[in-house]
C-alpha atoms as a PDB file:
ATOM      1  CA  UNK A   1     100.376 123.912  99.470  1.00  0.00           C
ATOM      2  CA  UNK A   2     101.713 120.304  98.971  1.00  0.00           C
ATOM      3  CA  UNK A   3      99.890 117.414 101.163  1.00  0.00           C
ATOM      4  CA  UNK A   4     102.389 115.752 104.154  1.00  0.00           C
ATOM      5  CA  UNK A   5     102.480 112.446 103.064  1.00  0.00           C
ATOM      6  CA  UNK A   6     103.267 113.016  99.539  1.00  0.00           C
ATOM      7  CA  UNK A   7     107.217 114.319  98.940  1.00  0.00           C
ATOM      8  CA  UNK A   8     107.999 115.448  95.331  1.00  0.00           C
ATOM      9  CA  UNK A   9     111.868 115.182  94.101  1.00  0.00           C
ATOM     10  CA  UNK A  10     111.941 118.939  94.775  1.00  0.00           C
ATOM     11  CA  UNK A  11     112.357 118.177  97.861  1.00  0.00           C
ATOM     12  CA  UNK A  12     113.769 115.468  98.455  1.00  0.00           C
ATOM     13  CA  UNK A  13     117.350 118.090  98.819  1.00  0.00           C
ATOM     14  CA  UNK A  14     115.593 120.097 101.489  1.00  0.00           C
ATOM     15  CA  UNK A  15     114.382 117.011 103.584  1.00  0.00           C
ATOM     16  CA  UNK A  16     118.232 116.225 103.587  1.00  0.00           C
ATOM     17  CA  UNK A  17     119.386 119.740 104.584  1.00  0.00           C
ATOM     18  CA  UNK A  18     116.603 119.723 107.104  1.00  0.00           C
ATOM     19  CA  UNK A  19     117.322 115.935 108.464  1.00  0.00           C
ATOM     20  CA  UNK A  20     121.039 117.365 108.419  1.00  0.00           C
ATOM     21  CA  UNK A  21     120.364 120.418 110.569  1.00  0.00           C
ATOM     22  CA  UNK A  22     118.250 118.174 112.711  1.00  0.00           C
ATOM     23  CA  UNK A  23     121.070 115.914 113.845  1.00  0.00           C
ATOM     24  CA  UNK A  24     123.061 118.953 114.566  1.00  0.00           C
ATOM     25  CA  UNK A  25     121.223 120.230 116.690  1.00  0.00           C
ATOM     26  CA  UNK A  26     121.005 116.572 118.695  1.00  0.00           C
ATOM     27  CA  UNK A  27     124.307 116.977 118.960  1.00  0.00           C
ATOM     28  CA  UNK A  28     124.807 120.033 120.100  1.00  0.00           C
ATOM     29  CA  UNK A  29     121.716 119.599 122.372  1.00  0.00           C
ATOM     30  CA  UNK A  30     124.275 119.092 125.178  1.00  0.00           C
ATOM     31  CA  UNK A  31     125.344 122.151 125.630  1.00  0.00           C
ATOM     32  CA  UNK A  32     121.083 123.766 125.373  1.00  0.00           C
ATOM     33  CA  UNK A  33     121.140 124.604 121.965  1.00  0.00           C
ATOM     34  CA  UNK A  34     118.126 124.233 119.831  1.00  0.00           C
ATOM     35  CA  UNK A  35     118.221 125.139 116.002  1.00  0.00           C
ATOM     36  CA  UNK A  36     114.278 125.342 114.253  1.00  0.00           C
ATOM     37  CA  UNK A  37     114.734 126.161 110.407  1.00  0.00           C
ATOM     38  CA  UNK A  38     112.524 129.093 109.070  1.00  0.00           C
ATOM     39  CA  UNK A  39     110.953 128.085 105.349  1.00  0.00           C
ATOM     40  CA  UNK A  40     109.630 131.708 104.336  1.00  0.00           C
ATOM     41  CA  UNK A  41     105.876 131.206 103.638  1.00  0.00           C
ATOM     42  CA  UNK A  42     106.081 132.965 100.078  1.00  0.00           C
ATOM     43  CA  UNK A  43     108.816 130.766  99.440  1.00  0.00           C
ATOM     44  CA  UNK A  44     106.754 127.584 100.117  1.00  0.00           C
ATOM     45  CA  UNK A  45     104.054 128.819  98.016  1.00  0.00           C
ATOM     46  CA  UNK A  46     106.685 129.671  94.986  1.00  0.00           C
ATOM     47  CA  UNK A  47     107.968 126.211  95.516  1.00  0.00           C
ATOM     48  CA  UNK A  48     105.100 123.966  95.547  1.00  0.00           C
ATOM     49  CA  UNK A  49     103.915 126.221  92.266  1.00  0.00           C
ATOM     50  CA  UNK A  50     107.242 125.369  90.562  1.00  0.00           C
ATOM     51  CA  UNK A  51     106.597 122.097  91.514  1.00  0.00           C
ATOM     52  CA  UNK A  52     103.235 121.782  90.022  1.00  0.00           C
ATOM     53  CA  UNK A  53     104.735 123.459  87.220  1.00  0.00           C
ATOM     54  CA  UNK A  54     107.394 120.608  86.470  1.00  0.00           C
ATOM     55  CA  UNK A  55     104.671 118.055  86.179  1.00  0.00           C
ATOM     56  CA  UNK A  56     102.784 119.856  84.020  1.00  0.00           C
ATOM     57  CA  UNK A  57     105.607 120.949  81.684  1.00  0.00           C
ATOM     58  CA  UNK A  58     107.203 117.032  81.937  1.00  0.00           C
ATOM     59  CA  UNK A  59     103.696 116.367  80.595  1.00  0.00           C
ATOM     60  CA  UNK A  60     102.932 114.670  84.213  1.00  0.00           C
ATOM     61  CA  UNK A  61      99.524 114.989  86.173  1.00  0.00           C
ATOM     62  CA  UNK A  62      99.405 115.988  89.452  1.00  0.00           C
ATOM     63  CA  UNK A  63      99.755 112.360  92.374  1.00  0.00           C
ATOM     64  CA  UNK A  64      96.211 111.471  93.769  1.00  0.00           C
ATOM     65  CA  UNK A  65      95.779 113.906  97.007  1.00  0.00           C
ATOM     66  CA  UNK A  66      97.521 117.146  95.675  1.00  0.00           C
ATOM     67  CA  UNK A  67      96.298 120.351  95.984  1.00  0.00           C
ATOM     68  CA  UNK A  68      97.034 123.100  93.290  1.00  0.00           C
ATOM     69  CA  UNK A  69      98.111 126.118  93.982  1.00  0.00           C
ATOM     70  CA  UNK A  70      96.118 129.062  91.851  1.00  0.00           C
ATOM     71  CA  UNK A  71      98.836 130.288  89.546  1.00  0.00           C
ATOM     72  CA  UNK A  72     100.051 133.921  89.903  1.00  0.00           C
ATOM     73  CA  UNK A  73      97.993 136.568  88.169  1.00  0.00           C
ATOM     74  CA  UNK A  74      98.867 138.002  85.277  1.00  0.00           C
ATOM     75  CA  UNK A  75     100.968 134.489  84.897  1.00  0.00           C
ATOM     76  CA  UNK A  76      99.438 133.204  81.943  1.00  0.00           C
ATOM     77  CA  UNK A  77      97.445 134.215  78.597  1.00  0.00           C
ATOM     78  CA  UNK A  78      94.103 132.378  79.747  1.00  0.00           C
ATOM     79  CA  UNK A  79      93.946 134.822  82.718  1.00  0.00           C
ATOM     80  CA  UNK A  80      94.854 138.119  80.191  1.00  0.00           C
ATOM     81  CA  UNK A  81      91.852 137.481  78.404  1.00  0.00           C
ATOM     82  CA  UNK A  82      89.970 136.790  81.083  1.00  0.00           C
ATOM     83  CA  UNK A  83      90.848 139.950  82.524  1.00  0.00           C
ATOM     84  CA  UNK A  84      90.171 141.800  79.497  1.00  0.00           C
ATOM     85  CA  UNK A  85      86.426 140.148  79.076  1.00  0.00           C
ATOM     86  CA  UNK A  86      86.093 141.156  83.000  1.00  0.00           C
ATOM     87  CA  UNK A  87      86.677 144.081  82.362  1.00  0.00           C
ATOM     88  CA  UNK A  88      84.662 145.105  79.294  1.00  0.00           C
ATOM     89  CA  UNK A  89      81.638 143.202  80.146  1.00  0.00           C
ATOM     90  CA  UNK A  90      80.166 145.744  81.906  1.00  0.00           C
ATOM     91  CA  UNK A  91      80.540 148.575  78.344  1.00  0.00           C
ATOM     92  CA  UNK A  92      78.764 145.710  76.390  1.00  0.00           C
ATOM     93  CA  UNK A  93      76.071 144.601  78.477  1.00  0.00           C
ATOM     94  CA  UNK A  94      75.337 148.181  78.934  1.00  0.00           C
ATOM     95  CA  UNK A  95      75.310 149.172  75.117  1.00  0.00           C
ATOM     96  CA  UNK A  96      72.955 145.736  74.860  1.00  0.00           C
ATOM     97  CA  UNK A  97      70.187 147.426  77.036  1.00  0.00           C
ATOM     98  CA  UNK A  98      70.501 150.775  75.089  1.00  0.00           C
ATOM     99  CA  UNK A  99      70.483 149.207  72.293  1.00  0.00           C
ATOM    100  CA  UNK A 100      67.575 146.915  73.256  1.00  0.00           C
ATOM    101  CA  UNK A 101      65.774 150.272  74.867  1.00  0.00           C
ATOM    102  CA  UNK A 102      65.792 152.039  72.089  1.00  0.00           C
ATOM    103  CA  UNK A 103      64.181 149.004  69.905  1.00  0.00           C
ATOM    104  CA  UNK A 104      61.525 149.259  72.268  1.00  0.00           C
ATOM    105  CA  UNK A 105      60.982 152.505  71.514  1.00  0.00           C
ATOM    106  CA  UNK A 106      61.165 152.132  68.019  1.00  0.00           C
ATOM    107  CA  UNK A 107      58.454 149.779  68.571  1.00  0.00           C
ATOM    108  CA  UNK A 108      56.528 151.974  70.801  1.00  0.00           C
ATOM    109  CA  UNK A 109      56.734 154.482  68.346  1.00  0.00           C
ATOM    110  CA  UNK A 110      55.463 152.457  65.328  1.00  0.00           C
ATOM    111  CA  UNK A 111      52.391 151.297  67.196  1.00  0.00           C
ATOM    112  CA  UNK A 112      51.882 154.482  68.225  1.00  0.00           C
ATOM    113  CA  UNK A 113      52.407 156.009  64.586  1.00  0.00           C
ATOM    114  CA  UNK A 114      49.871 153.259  63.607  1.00  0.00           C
ATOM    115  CA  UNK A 115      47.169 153.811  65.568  1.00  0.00           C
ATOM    116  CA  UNK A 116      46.915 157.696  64.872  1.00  0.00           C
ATOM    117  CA  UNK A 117      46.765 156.385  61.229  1.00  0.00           C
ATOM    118  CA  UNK A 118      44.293 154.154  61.477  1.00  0.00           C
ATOM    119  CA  UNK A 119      42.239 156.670  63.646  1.00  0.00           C
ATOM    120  CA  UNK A 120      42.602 159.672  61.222  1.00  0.00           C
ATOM    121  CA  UNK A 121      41.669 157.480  58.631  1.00  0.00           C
ATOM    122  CA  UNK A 122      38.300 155.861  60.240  1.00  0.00           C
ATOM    123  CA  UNK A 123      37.893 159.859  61.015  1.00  0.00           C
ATOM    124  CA  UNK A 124      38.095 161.325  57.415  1.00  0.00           C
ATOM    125  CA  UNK A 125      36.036 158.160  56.539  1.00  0.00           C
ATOM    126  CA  UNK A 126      33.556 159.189  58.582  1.00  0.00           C
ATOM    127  CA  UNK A 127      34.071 163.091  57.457  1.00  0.00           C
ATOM    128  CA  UNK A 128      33.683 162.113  53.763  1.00  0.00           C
ATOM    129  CA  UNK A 129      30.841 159.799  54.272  1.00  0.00           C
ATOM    130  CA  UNK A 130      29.232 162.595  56.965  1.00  0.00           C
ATOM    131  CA  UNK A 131      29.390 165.030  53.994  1.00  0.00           C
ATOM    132  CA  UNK A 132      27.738 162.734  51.162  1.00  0.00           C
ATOM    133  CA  UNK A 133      25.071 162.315  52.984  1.00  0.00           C
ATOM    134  CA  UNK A 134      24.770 165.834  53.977  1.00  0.00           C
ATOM    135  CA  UNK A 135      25.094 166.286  50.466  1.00  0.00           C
ATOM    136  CA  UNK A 136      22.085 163.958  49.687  1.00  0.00           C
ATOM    137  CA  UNK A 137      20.017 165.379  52.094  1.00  0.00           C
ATOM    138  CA  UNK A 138      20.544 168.801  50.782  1.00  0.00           C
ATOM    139  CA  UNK A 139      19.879 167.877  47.141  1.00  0.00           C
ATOM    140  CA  UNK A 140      16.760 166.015  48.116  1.00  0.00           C
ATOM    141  CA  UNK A 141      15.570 169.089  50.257  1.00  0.00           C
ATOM    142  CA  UNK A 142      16.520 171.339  47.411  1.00  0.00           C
ATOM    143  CA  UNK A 143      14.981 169.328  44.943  1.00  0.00           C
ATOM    144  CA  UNK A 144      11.528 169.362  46.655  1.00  0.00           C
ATOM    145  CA  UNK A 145      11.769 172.846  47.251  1.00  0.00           C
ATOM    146  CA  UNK A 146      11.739 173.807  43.641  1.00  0.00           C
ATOM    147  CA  UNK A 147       8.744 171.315  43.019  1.00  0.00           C
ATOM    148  CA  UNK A 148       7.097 172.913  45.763  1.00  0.00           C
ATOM    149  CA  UNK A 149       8.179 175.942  44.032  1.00  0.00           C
ATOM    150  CA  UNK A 150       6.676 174.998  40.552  1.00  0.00           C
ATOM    151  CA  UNK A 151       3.423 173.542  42.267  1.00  0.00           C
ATOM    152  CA  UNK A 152       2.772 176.893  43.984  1.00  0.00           C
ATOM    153  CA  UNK A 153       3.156 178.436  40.857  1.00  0.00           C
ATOM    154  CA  UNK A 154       0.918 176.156  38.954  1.00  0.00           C
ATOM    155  CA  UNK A 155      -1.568 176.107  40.900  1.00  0.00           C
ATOM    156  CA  UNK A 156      -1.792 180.281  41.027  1.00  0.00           C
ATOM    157  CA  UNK A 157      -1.594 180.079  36.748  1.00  0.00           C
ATOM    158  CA  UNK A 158      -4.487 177.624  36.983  1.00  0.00           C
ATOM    159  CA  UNK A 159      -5.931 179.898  39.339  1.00  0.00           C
ATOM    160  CA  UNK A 160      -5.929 182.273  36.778  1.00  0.00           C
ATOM    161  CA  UNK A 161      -6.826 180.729  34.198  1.00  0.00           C
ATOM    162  CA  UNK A 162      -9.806 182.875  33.006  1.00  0.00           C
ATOM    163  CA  UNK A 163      -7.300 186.300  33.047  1.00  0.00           C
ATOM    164  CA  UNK A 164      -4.196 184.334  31.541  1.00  0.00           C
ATOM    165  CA  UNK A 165      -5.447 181.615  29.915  1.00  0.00           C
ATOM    166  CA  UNK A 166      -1.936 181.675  27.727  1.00  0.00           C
ATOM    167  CA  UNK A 167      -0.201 180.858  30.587  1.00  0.00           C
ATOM    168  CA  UNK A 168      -2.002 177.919  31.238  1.00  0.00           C
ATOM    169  CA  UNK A 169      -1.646 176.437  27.842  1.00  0.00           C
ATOM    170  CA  UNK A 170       2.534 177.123  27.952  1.00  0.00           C
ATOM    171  CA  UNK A 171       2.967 174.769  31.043  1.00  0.00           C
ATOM    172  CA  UNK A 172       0.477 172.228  28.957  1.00  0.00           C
ATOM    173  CA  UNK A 173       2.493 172.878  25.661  1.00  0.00           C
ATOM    174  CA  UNK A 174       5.630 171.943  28.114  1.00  0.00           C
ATOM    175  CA  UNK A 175       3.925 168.727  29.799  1.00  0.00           C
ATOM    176  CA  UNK A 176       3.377 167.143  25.969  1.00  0.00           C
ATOM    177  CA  UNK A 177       7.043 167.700  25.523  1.00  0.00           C
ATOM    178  CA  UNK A 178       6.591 170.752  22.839  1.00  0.00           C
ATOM    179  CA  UNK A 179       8.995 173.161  22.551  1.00  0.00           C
ATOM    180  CA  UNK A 180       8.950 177.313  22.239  1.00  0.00           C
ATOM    181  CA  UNK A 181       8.256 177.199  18.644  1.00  0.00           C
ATOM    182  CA  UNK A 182       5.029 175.038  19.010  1.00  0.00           C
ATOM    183  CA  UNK A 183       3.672 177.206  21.520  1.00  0.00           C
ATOM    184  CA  UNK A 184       4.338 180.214  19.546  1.00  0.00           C
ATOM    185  CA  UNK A 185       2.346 178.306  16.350  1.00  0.00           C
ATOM    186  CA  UNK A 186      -0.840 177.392  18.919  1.00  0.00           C
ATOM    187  CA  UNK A 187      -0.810 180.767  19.625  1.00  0.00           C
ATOM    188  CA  UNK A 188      -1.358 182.530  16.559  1.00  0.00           C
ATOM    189  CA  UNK A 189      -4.123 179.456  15.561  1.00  0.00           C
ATOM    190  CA  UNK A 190      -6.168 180.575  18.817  1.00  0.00           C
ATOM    191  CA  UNK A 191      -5.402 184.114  18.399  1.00  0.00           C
ATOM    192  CA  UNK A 192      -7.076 183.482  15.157  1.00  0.00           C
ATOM    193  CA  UNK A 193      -9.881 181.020  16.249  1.00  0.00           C
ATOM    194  CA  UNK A 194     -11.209 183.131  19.911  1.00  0.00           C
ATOM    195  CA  UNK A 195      -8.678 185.335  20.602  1.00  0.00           C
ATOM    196  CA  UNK A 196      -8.081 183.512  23.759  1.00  0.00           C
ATOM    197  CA  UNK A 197     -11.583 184.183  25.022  1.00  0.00           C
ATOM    198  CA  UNK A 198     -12.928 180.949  27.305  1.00  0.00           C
ATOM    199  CA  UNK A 199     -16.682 182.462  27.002  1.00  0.00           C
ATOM    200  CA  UNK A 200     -16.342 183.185  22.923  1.00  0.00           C
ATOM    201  CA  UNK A 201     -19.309 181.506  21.075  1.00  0.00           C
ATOM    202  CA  UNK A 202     -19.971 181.769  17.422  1.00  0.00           C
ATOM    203  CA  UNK A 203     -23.334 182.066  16.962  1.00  0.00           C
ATOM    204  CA  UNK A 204     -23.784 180.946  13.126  1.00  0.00           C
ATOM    205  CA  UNK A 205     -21.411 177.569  13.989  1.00  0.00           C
ATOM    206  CA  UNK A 206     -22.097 176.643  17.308  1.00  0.00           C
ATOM    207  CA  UNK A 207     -18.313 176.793  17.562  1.00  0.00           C
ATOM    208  CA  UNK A 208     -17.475 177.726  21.434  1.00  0.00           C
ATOM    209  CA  UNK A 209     -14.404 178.514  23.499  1.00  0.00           C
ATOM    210  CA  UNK A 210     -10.963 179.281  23.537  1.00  0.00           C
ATOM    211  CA  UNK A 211      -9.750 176.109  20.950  1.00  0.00           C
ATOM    212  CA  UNK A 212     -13.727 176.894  18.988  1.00  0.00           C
ATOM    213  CA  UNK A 213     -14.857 173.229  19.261  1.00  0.00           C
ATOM    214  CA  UNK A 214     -17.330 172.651  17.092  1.00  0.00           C
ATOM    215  CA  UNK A 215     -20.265 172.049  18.958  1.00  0.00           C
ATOM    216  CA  UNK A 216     -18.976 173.144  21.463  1.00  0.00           C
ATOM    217  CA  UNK A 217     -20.680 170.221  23.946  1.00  0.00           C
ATOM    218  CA  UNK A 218     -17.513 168.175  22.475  1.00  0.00           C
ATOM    219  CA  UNK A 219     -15.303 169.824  24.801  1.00  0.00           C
ATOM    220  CA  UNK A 220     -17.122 167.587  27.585  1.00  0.00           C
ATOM    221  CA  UNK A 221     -15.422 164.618  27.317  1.00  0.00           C
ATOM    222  CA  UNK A 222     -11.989 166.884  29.347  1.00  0.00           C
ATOM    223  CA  UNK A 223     -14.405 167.961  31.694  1.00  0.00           C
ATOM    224  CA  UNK A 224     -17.923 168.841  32.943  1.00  0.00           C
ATOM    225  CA  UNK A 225     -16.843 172.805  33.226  1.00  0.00           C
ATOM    226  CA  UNK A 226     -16.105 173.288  29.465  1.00  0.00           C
ATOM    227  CA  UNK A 227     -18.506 176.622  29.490  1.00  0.00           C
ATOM    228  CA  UNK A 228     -16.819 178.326  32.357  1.00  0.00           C
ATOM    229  CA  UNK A 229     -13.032 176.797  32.508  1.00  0.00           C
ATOM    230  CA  UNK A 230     -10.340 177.229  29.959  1.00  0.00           C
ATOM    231  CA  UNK A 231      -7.898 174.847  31.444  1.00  0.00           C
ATOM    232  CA  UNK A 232     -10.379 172.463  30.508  1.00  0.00           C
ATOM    233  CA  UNK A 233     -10.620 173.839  27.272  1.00  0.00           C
ATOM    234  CA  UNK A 234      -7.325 174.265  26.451  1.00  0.00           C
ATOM    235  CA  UNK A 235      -6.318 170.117  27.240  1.00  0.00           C
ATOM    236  CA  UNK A 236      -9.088 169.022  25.043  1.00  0.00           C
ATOM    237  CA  UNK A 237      -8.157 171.589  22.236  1.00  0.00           C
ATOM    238  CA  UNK A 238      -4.275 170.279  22.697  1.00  0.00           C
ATOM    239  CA  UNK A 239      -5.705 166.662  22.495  1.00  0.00           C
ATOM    240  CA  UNK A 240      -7.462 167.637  19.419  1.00  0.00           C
ATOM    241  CA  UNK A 241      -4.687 168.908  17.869  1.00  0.00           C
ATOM    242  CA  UNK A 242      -2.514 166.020  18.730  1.00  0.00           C
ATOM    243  CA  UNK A 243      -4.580 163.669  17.286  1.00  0.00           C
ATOM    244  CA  UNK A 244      -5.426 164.906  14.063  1.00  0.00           C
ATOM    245  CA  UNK A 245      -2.235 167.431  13.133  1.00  0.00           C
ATOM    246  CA  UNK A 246       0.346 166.029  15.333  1.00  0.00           C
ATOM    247  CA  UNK A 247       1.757 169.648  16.152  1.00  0.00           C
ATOM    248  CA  UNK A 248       0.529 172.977  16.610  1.00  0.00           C
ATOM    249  CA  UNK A 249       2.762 173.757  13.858  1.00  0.00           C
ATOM    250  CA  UNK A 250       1.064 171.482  11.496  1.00  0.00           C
ATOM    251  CA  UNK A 251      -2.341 172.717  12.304  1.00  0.00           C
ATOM    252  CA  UNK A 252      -1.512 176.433  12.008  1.00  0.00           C
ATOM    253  CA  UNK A 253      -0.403 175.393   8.287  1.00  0.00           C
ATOM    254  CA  UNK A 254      -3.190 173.909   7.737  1.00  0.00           C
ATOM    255  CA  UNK A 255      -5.412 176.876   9.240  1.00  0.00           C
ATOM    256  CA  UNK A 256      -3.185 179.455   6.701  1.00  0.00           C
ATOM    257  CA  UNK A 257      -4.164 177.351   3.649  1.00  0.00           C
ATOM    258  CA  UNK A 258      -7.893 176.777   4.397  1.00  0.00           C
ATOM    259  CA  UNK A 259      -8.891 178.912   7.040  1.00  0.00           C
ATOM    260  CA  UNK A 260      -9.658 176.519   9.510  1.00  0.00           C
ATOM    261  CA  UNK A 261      -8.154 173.132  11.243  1.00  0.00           C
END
């Protein structure tokens, strides 16, 4: 609506008319008449618009005091686009929180993905490192088991030393590092010598025991029981042999060509 005190050239025709009408009915005010003009309010409000609208279009600006009426919808392009963004707000802003949902689960997911990684991976870790030293343990268990093994066994040869005294000179063939074939050559030298007898004594050379030291006494400096013990004899005959043939081998050669070593 336009303010009172302010009268725009629109009007000024409608102020006559209405001054007009008003003087008419003075004069016919004899006779009881009274004529009040009607202005249709929608017409009013299409008016002052049109007015406002003639400023603006003159390239004018609106006098001090005026009050705009709000255009008609639809009137303008402004308030078609405005419409339009009213109206498809709401589909965007609700594909942005889908949107943003489902990167939250995305993320969710990758953490969560993560994490059972890094577990299973501490876990097999732990598995393979569980089973080395299970592994260690078992070899180390196993391992003394077979030298308890080879002690027992040892210790029953040496045992028997006086019924198997052969036996007792293959594991002391072994401990100098000799192979089969040496063995088998100190073999047929004491064959030869005693015939593997601990207690055999020669009675025209004083030679005695299983290697036939000669004296026998010599066989003292391996041990105090040289009479009665053939492991005793047998590691000072191997000494013997080591230090002046070398090998068995080289002793029983020397035994075929003169008939002693």
């Amino acid at each position: 609506m336009v303010a009172e005190r302010y009268v725009g050239r629109h009007r000024r025709a409608e102020l006559a008319q209405a001054r007009a009408a008003s003087s008419g009915a003075r004069a016919s005010g004899r006779s009881g008449i009274a004529f009040h003009p009607l202005i249709h309010a929608g017409a009013t409000v299409a008016l002052a618009s049109a007015t406002v609208g003639g400023y603006l279009a003159a390239g004018g600006a609106a006098p001090a005091g005026a009050v705009l009426a709000d255009p008609p919808a639809g009137s303008t392009t402004n308030t078609q686009a405005l419409g339009r963004l009213i109206s498809i707000a709401p589909e965007q802003l609700t594909a942005f929180d889908a949107t943003a949902a489902e990167l939250e689960s995305a993320s969710a997911n990758r953490d969560r993905v993560t994490r059972t990684i890094t577990i299973t991976a501490a876990n097999q870790a732990a598995a393979a490192a569980a089973a080395l030293e299970a592994a260690r343990l078992e070899a180390e268990r196993q391992a003394a088991a077979d030298r308890a093994a080879r002690d027992a066994q040892r210790a029953s040869i040496v045992a028997n030393a006086q019924k198997d005294p052969k036996a007792v000179a293959a594991l002391m063939v072994a401990d100098r590092g000799w192979n089969d074939a040496q063995f088998g050559c100190l073999v047929k030298l004491w064959t030869k010598e005693s015939n593997w007898r601990w207690n055999a004594d020669n009675p025209t050379s004083s030679a005695y025991g299983i290697p036939q030291a000669l004296p026998g006494s010599k066989m003292a400096s391996a041990g105090a029981d040289w009479r009665t013990n053939p492991v005793t004899q047998i590691k000072w005959g191997l000494g013997y042999i080591a230090a002046r043939y070398g090998t068995p081998c080289s002793a029983w050669a020397h035994s075929v060509r003169h008939n002693w070593y």
